[in-house]
Protein backbone atom coordinates (compact mmCIF):
# COMPACT_ATOMS: atom_id res chain seq x y z
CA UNK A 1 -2.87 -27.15 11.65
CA UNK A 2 -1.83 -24.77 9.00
CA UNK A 3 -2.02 -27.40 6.39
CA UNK A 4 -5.13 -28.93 7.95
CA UNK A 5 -7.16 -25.24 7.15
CA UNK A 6 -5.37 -25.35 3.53
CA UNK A 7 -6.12 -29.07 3.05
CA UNK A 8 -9.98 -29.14 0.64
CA UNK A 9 -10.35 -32.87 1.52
CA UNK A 10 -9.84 -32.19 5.12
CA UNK A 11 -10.37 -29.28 7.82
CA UNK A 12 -10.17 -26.66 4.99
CA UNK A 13 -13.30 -27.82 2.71
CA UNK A 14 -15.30 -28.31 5.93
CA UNK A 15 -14.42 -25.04 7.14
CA UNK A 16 -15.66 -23.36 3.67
CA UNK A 17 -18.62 -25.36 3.55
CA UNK A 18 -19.65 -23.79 7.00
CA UNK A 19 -18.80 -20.27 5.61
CA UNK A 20 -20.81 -20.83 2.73
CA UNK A 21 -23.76 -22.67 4.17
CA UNK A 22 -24.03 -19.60 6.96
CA UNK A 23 -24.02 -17.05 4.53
CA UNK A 24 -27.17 -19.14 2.52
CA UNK A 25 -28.47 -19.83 5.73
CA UNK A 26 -28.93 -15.48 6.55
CA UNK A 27 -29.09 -14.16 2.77
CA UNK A 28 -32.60 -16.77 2.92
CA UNK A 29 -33.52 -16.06 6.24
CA UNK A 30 -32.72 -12.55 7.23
CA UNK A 31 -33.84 -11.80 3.63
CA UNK A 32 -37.02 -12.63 4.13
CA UNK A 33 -37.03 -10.32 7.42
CA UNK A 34 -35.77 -7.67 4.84
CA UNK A 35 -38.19 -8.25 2.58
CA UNK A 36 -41.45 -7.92 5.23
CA UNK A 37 -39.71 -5.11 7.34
CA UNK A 38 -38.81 -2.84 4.92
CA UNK A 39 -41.23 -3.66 0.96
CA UNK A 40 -44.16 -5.61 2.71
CA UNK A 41 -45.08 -3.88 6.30
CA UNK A 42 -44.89 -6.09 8.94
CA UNK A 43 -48.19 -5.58 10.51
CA UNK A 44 -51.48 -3.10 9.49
CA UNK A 45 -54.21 -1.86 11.85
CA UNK A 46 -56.53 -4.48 11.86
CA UNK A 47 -53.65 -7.05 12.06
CA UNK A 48 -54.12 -9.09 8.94
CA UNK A 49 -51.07 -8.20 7.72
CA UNK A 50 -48.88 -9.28 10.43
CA UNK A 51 -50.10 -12.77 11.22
CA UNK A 52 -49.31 -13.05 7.39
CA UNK A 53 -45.89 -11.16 6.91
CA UNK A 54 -45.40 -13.79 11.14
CA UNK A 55 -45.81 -16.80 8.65
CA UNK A 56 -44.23 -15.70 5.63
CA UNK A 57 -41.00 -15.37 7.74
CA UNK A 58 -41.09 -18.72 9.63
CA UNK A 59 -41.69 -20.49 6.58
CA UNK A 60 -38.55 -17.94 5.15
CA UNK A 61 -36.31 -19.08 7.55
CA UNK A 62 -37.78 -22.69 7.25
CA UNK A 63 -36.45 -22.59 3.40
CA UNK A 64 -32.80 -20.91 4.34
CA UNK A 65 -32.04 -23.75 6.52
CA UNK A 66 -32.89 -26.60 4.22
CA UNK A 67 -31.04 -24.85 1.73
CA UNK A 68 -28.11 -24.54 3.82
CA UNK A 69 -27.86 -27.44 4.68
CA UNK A 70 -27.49 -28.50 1.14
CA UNK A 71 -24.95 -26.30 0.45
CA UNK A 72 -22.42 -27.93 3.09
CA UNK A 73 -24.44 -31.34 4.44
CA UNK A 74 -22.21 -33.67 2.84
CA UNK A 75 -18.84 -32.28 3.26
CA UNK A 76 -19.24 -30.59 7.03
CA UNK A 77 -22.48 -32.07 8.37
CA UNK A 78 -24.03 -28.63 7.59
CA UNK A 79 -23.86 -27.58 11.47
CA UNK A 80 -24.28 -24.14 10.62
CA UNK A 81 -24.82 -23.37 14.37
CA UNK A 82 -22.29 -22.98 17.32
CA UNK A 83 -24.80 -24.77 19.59
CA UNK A 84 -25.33 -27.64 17.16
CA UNK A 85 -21.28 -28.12 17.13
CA UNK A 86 -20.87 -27.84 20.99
CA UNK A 87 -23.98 -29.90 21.42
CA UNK A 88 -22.95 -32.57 18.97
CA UNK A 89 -19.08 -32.39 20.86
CA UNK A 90 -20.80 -32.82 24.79
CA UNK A 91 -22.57 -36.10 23.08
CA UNK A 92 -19.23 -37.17 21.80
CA UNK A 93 -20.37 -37.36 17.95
CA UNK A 94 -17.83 -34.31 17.18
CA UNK A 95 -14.31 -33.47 17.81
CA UNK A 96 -13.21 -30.52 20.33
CA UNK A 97 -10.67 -29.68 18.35
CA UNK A 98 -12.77 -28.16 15.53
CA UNK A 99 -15.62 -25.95 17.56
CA UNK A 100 -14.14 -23.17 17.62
CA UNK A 101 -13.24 -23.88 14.18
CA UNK A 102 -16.53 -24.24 13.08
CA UNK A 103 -18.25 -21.67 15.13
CA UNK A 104 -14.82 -18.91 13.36
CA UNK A 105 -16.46 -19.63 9.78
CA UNK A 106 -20.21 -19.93 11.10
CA UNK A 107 -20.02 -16.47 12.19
CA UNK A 108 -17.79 -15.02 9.37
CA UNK A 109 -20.59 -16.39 6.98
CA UNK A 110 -23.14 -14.49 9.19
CA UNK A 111 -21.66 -11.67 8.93
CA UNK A 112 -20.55 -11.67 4.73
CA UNK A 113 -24.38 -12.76 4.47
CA UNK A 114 -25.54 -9.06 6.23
CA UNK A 115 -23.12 -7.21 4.35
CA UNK A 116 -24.66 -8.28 0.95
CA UNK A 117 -27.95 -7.51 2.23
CA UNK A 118 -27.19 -4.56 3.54
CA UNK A 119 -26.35 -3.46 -0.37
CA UNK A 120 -28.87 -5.29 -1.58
CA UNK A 121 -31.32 -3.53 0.65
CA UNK A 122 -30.23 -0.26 0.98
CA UNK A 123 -32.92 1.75 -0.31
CA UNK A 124 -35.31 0.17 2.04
CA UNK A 125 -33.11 1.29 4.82
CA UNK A 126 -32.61 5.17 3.84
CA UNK A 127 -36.46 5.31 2.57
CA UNK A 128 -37.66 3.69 5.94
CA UNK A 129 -35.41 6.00 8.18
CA UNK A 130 -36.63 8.96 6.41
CA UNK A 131 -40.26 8.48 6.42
CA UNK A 132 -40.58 7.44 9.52
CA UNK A 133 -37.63 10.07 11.16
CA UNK A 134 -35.59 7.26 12.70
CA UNK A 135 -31.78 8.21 13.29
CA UNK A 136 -29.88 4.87 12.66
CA UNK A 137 -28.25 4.28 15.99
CA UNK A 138 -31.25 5.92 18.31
CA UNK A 139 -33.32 3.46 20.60
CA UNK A 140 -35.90 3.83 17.80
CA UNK A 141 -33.61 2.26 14.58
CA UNK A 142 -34.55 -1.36 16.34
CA UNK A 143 -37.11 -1.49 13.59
CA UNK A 144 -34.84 -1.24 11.05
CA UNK A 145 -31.81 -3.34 12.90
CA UNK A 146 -34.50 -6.33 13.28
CA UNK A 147 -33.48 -7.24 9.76
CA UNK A 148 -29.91 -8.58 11.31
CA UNK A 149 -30.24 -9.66 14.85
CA UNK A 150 -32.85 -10.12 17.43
CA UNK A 151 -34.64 -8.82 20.28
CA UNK A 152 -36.99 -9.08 22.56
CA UNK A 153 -40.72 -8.05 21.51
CA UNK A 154 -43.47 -6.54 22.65
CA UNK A 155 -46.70 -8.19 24.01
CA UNK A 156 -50.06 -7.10 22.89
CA UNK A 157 -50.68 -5.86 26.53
CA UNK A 158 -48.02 -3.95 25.76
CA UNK A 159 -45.10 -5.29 28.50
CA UNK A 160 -42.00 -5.96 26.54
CA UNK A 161 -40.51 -9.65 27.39
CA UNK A 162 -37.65 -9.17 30.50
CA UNK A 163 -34.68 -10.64 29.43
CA UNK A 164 -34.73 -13.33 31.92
CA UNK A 165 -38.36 -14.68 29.44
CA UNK A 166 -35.89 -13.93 26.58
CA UNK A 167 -33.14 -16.23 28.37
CA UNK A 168 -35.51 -19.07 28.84
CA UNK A 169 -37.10 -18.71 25.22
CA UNK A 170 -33.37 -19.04 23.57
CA UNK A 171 -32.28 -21.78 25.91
CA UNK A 172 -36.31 -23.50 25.08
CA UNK A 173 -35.94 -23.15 21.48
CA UNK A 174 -32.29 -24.62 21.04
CA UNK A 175 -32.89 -27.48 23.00
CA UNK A 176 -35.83 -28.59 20.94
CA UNK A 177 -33.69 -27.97 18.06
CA UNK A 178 -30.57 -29.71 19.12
CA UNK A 179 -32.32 -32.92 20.46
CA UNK A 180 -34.76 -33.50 17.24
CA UNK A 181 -31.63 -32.60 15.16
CA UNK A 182 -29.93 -35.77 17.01
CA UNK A 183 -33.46 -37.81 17.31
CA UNK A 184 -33.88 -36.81 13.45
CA UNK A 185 -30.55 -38.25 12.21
CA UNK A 186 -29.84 -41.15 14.87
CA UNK A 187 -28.85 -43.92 12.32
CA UNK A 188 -30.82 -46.37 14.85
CA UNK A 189 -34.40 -43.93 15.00
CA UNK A 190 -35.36 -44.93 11.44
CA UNK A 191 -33.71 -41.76 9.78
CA UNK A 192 -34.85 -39.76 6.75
CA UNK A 193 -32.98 -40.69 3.79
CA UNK A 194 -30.32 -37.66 2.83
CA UNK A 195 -31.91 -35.85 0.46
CA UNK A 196 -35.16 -35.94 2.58
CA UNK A 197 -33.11 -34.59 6.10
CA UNK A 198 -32.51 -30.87 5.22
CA UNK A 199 -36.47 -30.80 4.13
CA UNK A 200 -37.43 -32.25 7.86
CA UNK A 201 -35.07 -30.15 9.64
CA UNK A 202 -36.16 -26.97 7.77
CA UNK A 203 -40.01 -27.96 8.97
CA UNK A 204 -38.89 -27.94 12.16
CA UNK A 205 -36.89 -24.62 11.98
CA UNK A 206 -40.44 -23.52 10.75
CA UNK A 207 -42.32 -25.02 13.80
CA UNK A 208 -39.81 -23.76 16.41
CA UNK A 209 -40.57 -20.35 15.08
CA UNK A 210 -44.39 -20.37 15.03
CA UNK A 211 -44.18 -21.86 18.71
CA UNK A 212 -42.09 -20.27 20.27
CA UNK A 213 -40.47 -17.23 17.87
CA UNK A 214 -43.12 -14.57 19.12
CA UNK A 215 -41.01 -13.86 22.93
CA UNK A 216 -37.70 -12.78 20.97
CA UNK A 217 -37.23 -13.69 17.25
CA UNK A 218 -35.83 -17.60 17.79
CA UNK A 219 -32.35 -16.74 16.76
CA UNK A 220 -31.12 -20.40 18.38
CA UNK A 221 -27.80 -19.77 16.62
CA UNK A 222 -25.52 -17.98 17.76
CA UNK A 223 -23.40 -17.13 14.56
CA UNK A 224 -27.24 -15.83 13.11
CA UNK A 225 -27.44 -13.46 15.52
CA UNK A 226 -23.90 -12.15 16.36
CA UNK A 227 -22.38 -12.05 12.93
CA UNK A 228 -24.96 -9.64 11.25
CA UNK A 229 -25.30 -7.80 14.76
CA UNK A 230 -21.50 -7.13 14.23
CA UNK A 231 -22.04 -5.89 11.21
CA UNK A 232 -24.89 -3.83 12.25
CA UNK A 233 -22.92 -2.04 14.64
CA UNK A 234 -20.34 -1.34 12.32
CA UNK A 235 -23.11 -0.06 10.05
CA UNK A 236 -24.13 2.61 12.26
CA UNK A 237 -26.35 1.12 14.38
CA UNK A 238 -24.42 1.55 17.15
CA UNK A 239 -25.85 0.80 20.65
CA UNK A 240 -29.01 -1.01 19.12
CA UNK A 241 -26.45 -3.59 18.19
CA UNK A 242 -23.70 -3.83 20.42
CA UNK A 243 -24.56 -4.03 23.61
CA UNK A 244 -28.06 -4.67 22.41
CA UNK A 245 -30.00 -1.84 23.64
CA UNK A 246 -34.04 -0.25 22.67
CA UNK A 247 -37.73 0.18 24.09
CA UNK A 248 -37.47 -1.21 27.26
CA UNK A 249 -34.62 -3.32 27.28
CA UNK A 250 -30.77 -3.30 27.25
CA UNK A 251 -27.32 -5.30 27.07
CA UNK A 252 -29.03 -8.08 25.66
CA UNK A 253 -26.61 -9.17 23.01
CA UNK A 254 -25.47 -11.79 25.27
CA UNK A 255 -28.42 -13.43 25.58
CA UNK A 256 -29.22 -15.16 21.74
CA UNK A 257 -25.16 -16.27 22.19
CA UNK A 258 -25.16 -17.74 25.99
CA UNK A 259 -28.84 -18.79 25.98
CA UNK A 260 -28.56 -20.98 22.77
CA UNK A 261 -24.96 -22.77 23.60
CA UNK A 262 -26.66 -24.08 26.68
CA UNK A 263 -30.11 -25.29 25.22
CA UNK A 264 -27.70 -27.28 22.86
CA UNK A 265 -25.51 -28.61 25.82
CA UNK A 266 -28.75 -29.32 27.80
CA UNK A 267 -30.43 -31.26 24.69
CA UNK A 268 -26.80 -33.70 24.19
CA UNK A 269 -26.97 -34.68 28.17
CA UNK A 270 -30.81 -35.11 27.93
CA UNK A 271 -30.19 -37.13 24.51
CA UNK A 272 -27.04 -39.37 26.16
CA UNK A 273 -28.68 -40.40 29.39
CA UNK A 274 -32.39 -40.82 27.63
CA UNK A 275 -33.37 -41.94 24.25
CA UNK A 276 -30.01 -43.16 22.79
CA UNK A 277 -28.97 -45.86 25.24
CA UNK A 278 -32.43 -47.22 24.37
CA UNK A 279 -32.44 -47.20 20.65
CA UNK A 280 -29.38 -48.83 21.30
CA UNK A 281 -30.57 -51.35 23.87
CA UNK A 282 -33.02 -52.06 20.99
CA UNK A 283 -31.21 -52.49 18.21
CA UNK A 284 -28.68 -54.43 19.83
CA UNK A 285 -31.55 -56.48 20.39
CA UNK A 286 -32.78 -57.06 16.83
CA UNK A 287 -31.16 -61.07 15.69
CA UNK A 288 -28.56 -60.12 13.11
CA UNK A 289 -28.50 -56.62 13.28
CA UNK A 290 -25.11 -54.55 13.19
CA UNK A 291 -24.11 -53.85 16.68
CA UNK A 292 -22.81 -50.73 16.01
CA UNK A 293 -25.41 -49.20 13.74
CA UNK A 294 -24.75 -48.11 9.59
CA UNK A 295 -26.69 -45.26 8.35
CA UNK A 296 -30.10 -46.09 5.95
CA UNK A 297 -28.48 -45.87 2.20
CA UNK A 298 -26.68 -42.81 1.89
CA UNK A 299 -22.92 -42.63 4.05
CA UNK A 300 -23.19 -38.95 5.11
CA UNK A 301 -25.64 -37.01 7.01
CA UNK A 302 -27.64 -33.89 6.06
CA UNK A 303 -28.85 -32.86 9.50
CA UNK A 304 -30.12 -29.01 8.70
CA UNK A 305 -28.68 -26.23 11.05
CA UNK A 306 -26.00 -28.77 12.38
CA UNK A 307 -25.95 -32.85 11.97
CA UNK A 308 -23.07 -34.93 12.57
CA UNK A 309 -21.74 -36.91 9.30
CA UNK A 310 -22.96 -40.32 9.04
CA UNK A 311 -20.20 -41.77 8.08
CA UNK A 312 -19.02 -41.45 11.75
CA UNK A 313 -20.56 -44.55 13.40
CA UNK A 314 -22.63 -43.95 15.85
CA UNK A 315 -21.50 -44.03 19.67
């Protein structure tokens, strides 16, 4: 094993890859967040403001994944995501043996990527705090700690989301994620070519979050959330982070870890039992056609937020 994580053409250079692809991944996305939060104001009276700064961040995030998964698509399938690696082992397309692997470097990544930020934006931080009389650590820094980790929010009515509606929203969101990612990239569902894959799956990063993002942020990774909420807490915010504590809510750190690795695990079973043994009823079907399916041009796949390579045949 030890010469497997030293080993560039093997565990090792899939391993960085991860690291490095996370860290793009949450410099882009919780960037943007950075940017709104703490330059741009995320919302103004009449409201303008904050369906605008809503859609500038989707689209953010949108943008981080595709360029993450160029970073690392070729040489670790760019998962990028514990869900996407436990989902992509359940459906058999990735080996046990590296998950925790994976999910190790996902997190470390996340959690490098929020301590350059956290430089990079620490002006907005201080200035914020002291305008507004928020003591980093109090239930009322979750406006500032928003730039690393998630939460639930508010309705207009005013009710914040329970954390059961949170639960539900993370497990919702990761299992459309996980079973496009697999529809997306199936070498027998007419797949984009590679270059074009990390462009699709950031669009639907970007859909995801305008659906469904407004309950509790859309983390859908677990390594997004957890890394920079680690580093939060060891940043002074305190209970905000760890166990995930503000206005109306508390403990919830669990939730954008437990709720995601299940939407993932409930998107493989759906995608094993469902629309795979037909597309490969189908192609089996097709005079001449390789039984075992090849991928469209390129030999590796670029599946954004977590593909399996393509080089692996498909099962």
């Amino acid at each position: 094993m030890a010469s497997d994580l030293m080993n560039r053409r093997g565990l090792g250079g899939e391993l960085l890859a991860e690291f490095l692809g996370t860290m793009v991944l949450i410099l882009f996305g919780d960037g943007v967040v950075a940017a709104v939060l703490l330059f741009l104001g995320f919302g103004a009276k009449d409201g303008s403001a904050s369906s605008a700064s809503w859609v500038l961040i989707n689209f953010g995030w949108g943008f981080a994944v595709m360029l993450g998964v160029f970073i690392a698509g070729t040489i670790s399938g760019a998962h990028l995501n514990p869900a996407v690696s436990v989902g992509l082992a359940v459906r058999g397309a990735f080996p046990w043996s590296k998950v925790g692997w994976y999910s190790l470097f996902q997190f470390l990544g996340a959690w490098f990527a929020a301590l350059i930020l956290y430089i990079e934006y620490n002006t907005g931080f201080t200035s914020l705090e002291k305008a507004n009389n928020i003591v980093r650590g109090s239930l009322a820094s979750t406006a500032t700690a928003s730039v690393f980790f998630t939460s639930p929010h508010t309705t207009l009515g005013g009710t914040v989301v329970p954390i059961w509606n949170a639960f539900f929203d993370q497990v919702l969101g990761t299992f459309l994620l996980v079973l496009l990612i697999l529809a997306i990239t199936d070498a027998r569902n007419s797949p984009p070519l590679s270059n074009l894959a990390p462009f699709i799956i950031g669009m639907l990063i970007v859909a995801i979050g305008m659906s469904f993002g407004v309950d509790a942020g859309y983390a859908i990774n677990p390594a997004r959330d957890f890394g920079p909420r680690v580093f939060a807490w060891m940043a002074g915010w305190g209970q905000v982070a760890l166990p995930g504590n503000g206005p109306g809510f508390s403990n919830y750190f669990w939730v954008p870890i437990v709720g995601p690795l299940l939407g993932g695990i409930i998107a493989a079973l759906i995608y094993m039992v469902s629309l795979h043994p037909i597309l490969h009823d189908r192609f089996e079907a097709i005079p001449g056609a390789e039984p075992r399916g090849e991928t469209v041009r390129d030999e590796t796949s670029e599946a954004g937020a977590g593909i399996e390579r393509r080089s692996e045949r498909q099962v």
